[in-house]
C-alpha atoms as a PDB file:
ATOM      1  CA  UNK A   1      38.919  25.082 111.573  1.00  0.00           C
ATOM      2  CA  UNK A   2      39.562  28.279 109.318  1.00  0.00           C
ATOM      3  CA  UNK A   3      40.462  26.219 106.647  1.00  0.00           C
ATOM      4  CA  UNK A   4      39.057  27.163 102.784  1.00  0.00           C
ATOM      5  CA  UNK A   5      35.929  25.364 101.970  1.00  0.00           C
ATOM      6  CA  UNK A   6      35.505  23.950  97.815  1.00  0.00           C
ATOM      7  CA  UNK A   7      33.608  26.336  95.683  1.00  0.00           C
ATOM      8  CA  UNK A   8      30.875  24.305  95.504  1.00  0.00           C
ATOM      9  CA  UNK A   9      27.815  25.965  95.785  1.00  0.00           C
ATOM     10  CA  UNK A  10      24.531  23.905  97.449  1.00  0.00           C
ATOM     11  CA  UNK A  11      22.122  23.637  94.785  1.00  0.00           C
ATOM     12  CA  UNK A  12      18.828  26.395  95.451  1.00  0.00           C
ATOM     13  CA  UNK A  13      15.412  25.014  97.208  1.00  0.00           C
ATOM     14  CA  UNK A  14      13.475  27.105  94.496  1.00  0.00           C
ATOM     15  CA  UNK A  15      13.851  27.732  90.675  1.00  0.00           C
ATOM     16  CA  UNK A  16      13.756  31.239  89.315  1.00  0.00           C
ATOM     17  CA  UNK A  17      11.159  32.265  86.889  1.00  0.00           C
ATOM     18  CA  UNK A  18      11.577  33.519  83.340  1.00  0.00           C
ATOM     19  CA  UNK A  19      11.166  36.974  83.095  1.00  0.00           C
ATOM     20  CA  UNK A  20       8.511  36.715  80.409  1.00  0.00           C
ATOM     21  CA  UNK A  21       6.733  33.387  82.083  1.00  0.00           C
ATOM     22  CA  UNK A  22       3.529  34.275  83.325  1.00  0.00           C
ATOM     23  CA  UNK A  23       2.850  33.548  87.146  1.00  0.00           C
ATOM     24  CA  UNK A  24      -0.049  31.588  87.960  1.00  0.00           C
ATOM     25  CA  UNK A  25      -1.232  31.548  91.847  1.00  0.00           C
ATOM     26  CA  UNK A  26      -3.182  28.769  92.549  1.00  0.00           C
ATOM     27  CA  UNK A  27      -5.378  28.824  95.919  1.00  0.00           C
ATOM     28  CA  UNK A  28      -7.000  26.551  97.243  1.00  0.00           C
ATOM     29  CA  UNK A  29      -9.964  28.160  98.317  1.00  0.00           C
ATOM     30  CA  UNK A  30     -11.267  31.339  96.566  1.00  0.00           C
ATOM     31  CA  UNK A  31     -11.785  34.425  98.777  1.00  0.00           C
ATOM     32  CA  UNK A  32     -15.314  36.132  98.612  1.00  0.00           C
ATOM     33  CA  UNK A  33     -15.459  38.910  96.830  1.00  0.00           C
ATOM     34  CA  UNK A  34     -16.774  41.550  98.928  1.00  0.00           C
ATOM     35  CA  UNK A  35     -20.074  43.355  97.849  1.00  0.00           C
ATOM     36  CA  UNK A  36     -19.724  46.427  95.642  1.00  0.00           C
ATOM     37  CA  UNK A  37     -19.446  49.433  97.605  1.00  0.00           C
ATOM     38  CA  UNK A  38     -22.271  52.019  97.230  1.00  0.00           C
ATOM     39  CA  UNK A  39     -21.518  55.128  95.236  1.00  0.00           C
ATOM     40  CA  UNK A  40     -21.504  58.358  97.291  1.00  0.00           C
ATOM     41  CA  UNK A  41     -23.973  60.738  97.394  1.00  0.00           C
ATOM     42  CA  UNK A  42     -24.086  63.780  94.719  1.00  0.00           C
ATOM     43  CA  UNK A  43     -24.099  67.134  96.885  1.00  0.00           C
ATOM     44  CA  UNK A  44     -24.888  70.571  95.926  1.00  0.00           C
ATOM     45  CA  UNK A  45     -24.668  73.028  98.507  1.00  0.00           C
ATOM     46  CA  UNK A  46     -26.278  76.196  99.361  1.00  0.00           C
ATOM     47  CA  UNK A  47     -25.198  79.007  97.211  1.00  0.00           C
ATOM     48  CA  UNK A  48     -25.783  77.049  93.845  1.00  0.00           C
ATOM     49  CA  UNK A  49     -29.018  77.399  91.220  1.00  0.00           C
ATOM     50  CA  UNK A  50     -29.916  75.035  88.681  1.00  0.00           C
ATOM     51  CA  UNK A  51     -32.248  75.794  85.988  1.00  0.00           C
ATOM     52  CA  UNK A  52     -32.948  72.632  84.299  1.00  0.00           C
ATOM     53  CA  UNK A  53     -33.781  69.046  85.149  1.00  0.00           C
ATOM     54  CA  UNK A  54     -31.731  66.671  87.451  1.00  0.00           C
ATOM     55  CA  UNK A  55     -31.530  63.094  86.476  1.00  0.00           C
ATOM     56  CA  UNK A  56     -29.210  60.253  87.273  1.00  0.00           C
ATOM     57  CA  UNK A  57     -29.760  56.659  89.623  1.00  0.00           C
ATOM     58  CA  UNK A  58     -27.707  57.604  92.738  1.00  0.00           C
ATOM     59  CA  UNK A  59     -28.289  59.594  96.064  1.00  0.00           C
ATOM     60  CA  UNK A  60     -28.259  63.136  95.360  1.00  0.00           C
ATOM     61  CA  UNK A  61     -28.110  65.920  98.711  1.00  0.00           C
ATOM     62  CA  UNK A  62     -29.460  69.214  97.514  1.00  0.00           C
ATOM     63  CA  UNK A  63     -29.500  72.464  99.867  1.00  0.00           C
ATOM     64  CA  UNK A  64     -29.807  74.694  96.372  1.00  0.00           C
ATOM     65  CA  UNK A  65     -32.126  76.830  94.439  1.00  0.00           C
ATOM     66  CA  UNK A  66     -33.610  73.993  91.821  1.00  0.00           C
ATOM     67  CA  UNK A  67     -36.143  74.569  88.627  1.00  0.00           C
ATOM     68  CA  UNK A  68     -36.692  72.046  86.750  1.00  0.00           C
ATOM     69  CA  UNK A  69     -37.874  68.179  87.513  1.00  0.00           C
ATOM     70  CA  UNK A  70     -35.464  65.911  89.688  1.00  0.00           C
ATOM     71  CA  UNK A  71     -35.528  62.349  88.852  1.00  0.00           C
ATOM     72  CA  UNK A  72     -32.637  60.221  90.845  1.00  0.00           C
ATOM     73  CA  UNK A  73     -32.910  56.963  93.052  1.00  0.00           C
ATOM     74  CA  UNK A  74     -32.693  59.048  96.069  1.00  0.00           C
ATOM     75  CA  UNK A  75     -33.285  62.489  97.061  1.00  0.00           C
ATOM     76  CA  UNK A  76     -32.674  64.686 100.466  1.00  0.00           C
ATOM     77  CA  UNK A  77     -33.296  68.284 100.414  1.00  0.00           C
ATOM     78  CA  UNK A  78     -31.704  70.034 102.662  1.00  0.00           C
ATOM     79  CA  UNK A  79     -33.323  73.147 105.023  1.00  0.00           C
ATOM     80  CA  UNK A  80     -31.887  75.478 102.411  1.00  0.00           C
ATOM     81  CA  UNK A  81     -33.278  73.823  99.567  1.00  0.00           C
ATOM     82  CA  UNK A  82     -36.274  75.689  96.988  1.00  0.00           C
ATOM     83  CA  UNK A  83     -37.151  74.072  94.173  1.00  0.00           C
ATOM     84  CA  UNK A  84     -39.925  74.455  91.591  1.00  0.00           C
ATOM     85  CA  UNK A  85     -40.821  71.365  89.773  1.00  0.00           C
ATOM     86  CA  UNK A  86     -41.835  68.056  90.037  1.00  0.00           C
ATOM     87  CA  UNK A  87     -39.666  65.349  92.507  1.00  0.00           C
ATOM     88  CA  UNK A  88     -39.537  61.916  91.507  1.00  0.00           C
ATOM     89  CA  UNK A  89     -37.554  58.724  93.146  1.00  0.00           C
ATOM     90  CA  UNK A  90     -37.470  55.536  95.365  1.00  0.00           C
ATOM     91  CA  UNK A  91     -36.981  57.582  98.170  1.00  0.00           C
ATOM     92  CA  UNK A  92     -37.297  61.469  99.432  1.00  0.00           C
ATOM     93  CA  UNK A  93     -36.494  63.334 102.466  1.00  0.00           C
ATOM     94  CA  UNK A  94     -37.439  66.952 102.488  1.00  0.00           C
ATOM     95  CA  UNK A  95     -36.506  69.465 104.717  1.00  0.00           C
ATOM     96  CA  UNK A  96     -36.924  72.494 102.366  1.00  0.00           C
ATOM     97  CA  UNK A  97     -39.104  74.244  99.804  1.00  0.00           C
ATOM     98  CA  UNK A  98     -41.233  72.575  97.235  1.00  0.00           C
ATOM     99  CA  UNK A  99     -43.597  74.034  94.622  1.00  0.00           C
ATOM    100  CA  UNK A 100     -44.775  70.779  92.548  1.00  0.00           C
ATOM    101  CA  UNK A 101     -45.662  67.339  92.560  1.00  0.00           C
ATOM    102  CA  UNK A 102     -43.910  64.820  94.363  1.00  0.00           C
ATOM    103  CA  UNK A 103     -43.677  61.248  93.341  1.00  0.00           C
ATOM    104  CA  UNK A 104     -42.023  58.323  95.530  1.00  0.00           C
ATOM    105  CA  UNK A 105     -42.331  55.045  96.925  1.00  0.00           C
ATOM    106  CA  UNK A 106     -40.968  56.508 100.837  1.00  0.00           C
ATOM    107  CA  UNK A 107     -41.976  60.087 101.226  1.00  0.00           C
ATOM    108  CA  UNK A 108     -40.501  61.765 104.943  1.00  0.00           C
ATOM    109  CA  UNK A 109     -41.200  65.417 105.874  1.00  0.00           C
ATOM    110  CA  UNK A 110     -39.279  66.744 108.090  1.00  0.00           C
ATOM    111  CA  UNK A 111     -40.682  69.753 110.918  1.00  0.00           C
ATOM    112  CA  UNK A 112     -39.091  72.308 108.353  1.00  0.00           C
ATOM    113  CA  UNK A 113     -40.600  70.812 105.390  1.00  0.00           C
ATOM    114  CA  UNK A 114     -43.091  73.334 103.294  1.00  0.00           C
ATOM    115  CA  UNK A 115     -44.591  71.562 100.210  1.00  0.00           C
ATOM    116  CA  UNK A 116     -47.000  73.339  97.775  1.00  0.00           C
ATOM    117  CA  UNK A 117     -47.760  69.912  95.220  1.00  0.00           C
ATOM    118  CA  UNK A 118     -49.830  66.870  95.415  1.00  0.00           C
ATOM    119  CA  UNK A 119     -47.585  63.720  96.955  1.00  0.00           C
ATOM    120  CA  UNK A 120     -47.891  60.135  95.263  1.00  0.00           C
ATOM    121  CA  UNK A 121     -46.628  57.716  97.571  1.00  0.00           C
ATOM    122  CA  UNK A 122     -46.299  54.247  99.362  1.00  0.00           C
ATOM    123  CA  UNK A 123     -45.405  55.703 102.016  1.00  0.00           C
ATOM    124  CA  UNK A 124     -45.628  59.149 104.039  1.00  0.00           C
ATOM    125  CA  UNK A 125     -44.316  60.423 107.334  1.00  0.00           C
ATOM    126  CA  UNK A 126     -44.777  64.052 108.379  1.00  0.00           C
ATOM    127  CA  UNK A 127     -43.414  65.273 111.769  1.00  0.00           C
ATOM    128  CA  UNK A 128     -44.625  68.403 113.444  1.00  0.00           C
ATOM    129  CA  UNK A 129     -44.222  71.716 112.053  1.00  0.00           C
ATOM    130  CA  UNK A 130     -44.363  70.174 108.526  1.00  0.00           C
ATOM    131  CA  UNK A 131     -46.206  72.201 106.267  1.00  0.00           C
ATOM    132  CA  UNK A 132     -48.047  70.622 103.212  1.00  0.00           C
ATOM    133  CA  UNK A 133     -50.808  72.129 100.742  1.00  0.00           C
ATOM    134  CA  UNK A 134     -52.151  69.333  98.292  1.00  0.00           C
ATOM    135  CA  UNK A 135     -53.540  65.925  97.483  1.00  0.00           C
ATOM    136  CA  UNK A 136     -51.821  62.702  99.492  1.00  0.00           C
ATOM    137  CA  UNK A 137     -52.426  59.497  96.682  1.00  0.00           C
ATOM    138  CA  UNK A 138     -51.322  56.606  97.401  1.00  0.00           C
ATOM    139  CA  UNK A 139     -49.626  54.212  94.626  1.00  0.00           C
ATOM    140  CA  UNK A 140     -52.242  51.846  92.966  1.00  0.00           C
ATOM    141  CA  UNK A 141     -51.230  48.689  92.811  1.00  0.00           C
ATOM    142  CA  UNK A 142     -52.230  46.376  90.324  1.00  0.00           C
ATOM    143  CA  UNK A 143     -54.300  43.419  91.127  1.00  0.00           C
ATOM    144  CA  UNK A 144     -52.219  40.182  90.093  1.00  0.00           C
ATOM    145  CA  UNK A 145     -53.763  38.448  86.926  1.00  0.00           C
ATOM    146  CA  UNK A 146     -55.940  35.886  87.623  1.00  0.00           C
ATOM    147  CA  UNK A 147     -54.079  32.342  85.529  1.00  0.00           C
ATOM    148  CA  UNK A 148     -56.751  30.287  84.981  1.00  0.00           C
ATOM    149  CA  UNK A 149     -59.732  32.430  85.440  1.00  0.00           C
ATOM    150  CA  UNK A 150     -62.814  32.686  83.447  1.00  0.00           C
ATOM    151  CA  UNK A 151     -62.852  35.527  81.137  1.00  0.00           C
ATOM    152  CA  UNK A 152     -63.832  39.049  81.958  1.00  0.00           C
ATOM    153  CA  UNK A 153     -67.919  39.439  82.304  1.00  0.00           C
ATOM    154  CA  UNK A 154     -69.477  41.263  79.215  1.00  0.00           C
ATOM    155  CA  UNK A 155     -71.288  44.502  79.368  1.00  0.00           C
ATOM    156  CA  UNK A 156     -74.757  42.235  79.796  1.00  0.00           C
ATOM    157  CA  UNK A 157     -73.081  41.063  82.576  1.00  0.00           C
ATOM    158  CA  UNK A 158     -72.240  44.806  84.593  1.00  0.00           C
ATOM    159  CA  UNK A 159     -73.183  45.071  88.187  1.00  0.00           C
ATOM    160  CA  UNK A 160     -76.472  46.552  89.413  1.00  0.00           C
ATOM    161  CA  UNK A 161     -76.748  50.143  89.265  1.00  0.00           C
ATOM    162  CA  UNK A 162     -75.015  51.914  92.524  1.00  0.00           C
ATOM    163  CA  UNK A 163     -72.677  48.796  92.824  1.00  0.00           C
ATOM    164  CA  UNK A 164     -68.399  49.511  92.187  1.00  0.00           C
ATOM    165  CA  UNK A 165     -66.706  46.914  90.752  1.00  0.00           C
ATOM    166  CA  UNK A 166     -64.115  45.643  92.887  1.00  0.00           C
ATOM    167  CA  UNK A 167     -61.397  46.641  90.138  1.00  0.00           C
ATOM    168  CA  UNK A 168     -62.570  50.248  89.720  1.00  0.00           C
ATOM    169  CA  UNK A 169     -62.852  50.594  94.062  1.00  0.00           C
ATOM    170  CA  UNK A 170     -61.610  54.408  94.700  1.00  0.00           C
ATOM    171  CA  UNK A 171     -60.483  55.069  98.304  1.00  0.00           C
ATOM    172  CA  UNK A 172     -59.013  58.439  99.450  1.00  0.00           C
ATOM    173  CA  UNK A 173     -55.533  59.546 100.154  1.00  0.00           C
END
């Protein structure tokens, strides 16, 4: 029952690796790579001035003093914010100051909002108590190009006195 066993040894289920072999895991199925994670938002916080312009592609939060032009993908200024200059990206929230032109596709501001500048836009929303001094435009949009067509008319060709052409049509902001 206790007696010694023989020193044989049962052989291993696996084979070691080489130290200096590379390993190679092979799967079936590949896993999705998840979607890149959006960068966080650039914030400067009340307390800070900036003389100079602002650029970059990300979201930036600003509750600063700011002169100079801002150009960034997306902009919120805060209820704190001044800034003297002109504003331009996809989208801006503004719940501060603003001394300058304005220039986005989404335009929101907020009851606190004071803006002294004309706004370009796609779109505007102001809610109550907003304060703004200047020009609304809206973004022209070009026409697509006619494939195909028949070539622009000539100058004999110009519409009767009084009439717009429908490519030089002006409507208000």
């Amino acid at each position: 029952m206790f007696a010694k066993k023989k020193d044989t040894a049962p052989a291993p289920a696996f084979t070691p690796l080489a130290q200096n072999e590379p390993v190679q895991l092979v799967s079936p199925v590949q896993a999705p790579v998840p979607p890149p994670r959006p960068k966080p938002a650039s914030m400067l916080a009340q307390g800070v001035a900036i003389k100079g312009d602002v650029m970059g592609d990300g979201e930036v939060h600003l509750d600063c003093v700011v002169q100079g032009d801002i150009r960034v993908g997306k902009l919120v200024l805060g209820p704190n914010a001044r800034v003297e200059g002109s504003l331009h990206a996809q989208v801006i929230e503004i719940h501060g100051r603003v001394t300058g032109q304005v220039s986005a596709k989404q335009v929101r501001l907020y009851g606190t909002a004071v803006v002294d500048g004309d706004i370009t836009h796609e779109q505007l929303a102001m809610e109550s108590g907003a304060q703004f001094q200047g020009r609304s435009l809206k973004f022209q949009r070009q026409a697509p190009a006619p494939t195909g067509a028949a070539p622009a008319p000539a100058a004999s060709q110009a519409p009767a006195p009084g009439v717009q052409s429908p490519s030089m049509a002006v409507y208000p902001g």
